[in-house]
Protein backbone atom coordinates (compact mmCIF):
# COMPACT_ATOMS: atom_id res chain seq x y z
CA UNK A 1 4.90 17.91 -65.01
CA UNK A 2 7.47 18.04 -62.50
CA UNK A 3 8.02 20.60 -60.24
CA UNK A 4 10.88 21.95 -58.48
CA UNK A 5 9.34 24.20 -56.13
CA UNK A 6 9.74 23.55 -52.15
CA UNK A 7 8.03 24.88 -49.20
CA UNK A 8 10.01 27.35 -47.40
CA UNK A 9 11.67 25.43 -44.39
CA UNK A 10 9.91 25.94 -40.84
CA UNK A 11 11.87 27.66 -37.95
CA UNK A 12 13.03 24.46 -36.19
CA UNK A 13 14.32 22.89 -39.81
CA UNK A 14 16.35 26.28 -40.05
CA UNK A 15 17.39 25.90 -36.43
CA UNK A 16 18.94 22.50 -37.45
CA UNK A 17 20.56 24.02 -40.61
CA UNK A 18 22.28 26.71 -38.59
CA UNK A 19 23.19 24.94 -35.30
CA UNK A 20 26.87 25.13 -34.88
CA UNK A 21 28.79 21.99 -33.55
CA UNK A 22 28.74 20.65 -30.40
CA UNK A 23 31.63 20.97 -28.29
CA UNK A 24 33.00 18.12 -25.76
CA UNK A 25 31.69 17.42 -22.54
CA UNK A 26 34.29 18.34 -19.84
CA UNK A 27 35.19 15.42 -17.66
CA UNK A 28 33.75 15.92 -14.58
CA UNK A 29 36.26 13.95 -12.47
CA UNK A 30 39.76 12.90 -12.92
CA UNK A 31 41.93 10.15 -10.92
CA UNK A 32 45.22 9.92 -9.75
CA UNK A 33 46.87 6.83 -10.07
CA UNK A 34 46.66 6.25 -6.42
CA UNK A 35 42.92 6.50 -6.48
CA UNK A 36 42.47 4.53 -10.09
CA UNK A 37 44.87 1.51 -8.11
CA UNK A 38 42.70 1.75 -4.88
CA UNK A 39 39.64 1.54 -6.78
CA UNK A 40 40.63 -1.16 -8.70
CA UNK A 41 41.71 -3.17 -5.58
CA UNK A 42 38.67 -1.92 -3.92
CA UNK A 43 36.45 -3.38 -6.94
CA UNK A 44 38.03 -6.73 -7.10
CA UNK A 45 37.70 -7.70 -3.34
CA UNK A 46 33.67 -6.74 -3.22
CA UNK A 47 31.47 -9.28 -1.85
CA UNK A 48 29.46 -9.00 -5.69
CA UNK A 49 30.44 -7.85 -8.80
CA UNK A 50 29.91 -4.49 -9.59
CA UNK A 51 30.52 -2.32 -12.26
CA UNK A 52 31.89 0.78 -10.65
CA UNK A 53 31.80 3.05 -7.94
CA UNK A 54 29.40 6.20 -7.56
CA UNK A 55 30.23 8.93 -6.14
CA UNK A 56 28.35 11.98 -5.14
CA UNK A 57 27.46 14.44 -2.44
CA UNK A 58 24.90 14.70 0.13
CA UNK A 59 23.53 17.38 2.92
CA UNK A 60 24.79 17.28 6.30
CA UNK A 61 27.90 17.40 8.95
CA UNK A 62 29.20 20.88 10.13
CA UNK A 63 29.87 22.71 7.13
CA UNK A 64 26.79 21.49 5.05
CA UNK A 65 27.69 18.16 2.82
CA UNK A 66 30.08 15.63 2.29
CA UNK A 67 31.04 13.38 -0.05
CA UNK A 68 29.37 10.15 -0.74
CA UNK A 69 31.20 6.84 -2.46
CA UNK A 70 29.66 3.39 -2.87
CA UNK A 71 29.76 0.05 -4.99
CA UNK A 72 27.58 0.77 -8.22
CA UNK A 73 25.95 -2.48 -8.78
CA UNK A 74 24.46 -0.71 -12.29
CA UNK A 75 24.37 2.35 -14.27
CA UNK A 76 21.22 4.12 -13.48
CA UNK A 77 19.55 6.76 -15.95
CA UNK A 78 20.82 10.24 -15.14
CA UNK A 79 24.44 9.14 -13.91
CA UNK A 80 27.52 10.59 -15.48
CA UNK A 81 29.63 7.78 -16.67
CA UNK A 82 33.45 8.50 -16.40
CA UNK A 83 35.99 6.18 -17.54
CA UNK A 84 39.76 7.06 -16.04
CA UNK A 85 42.60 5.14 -15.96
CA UNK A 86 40.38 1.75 -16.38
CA UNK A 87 37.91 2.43 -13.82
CA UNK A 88 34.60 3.25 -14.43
CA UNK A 89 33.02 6.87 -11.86
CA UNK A 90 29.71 6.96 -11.87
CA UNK A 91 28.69 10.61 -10.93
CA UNK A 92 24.88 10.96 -9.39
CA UNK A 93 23.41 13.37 -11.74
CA UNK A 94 22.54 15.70 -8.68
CA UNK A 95 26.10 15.88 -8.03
CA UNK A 96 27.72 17.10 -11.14
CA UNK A 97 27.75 20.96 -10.56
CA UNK A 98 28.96 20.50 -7.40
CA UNK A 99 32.00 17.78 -8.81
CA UNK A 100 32.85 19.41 -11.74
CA UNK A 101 36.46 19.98 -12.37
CA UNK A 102 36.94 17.52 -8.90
CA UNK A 103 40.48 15.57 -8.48
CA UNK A 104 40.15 12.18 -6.64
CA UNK A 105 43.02 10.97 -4.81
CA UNK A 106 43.81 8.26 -2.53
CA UNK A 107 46.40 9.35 0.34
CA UNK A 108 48.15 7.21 3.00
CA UNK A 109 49.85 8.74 5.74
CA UNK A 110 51.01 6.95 9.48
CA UNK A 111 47.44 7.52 10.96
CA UNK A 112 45.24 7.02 8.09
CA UNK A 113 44.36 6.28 4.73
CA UNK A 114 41.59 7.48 2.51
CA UNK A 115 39.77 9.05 -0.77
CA UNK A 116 40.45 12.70 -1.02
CA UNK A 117 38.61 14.68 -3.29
CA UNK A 118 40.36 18.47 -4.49
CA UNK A 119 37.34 20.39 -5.40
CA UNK A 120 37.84 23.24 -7.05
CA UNK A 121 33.85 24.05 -6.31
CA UNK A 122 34.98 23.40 -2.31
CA UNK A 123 34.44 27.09 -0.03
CA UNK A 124 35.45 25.54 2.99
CA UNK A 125 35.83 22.58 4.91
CA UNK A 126 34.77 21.74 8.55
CA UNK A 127 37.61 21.15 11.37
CA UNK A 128 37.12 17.44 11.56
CA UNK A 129 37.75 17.25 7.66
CA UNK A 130 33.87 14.84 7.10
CA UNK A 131 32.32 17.73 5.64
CA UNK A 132 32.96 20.37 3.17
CA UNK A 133 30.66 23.60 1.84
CA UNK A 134 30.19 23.35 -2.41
CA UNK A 135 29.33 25.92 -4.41
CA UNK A 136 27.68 24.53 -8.37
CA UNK A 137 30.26 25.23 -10.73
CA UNK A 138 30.23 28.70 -12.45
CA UNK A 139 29.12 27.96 -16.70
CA UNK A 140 32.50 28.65 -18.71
């Protein structure tokens, strides 16, 4: 005889049942065109290939960290891989909260060019401009 009876599901089948869909990731960097052409020129002229650049933050100068950028020779576990205007950002996973939302720009001027990075998590910057104070971004 066949039966059509079935066990009452457990609490983590329900759970599964019931969990509503997930929502996008937000980006957690965007580049200007200036910065997507520097790092592109940037890329092609390394001394190896490589298959981005990580960024990320780290403790120290006057107001308490600064920004960090180098050649990413490979994606490690943990980083956040963004893709904008065909260049590939690896975030450091310990940097995220403190990047979230981040613009990264490339500015010339008469004196100097460089990677500038409008944080919206930034609370203040030292005089000298190498070192900024982040605060993790706030959950939306």
């Amino acid at each position: 005889m066949l039966s059509l009876w079935k066990a009452p599901l457990n609490q983590r089948e329900q759970g599964r049942l019931n969990m509503p869909a997930s929502r996008p990731r937000p980006q957690v960097i965007r580049l200007t065109d200036a910065a997507a052409e520097r790092i592109k020129y940037v890329m092609a002229n390394a001394a190896s290939p490589v298959v981005g650049v990580r960024v990320g933050v780290k403790n120290g100068g006057c107001a308490g960290m600064s920004y960090t950028m180098e050649y990413a020779e490979q994606i490690n576990k943990g980083d956040e891989v963004v893709e904008d205007k065909g260049v590939r950002v690896l975030i450091d996973p310990k940097a995220v909260l403190f990047l979230l939302g981040t613009e990264m720009d490339y500015k010339t001027d008469k004196l100097s060019a460089q990677f500038v990075f409008n944080n919206p998590n930034q609370t203040s910057a030292c005089g000298c401009g190498e070192s900024v104070q982040l605060k993790p971004a706030e959950a939306q």
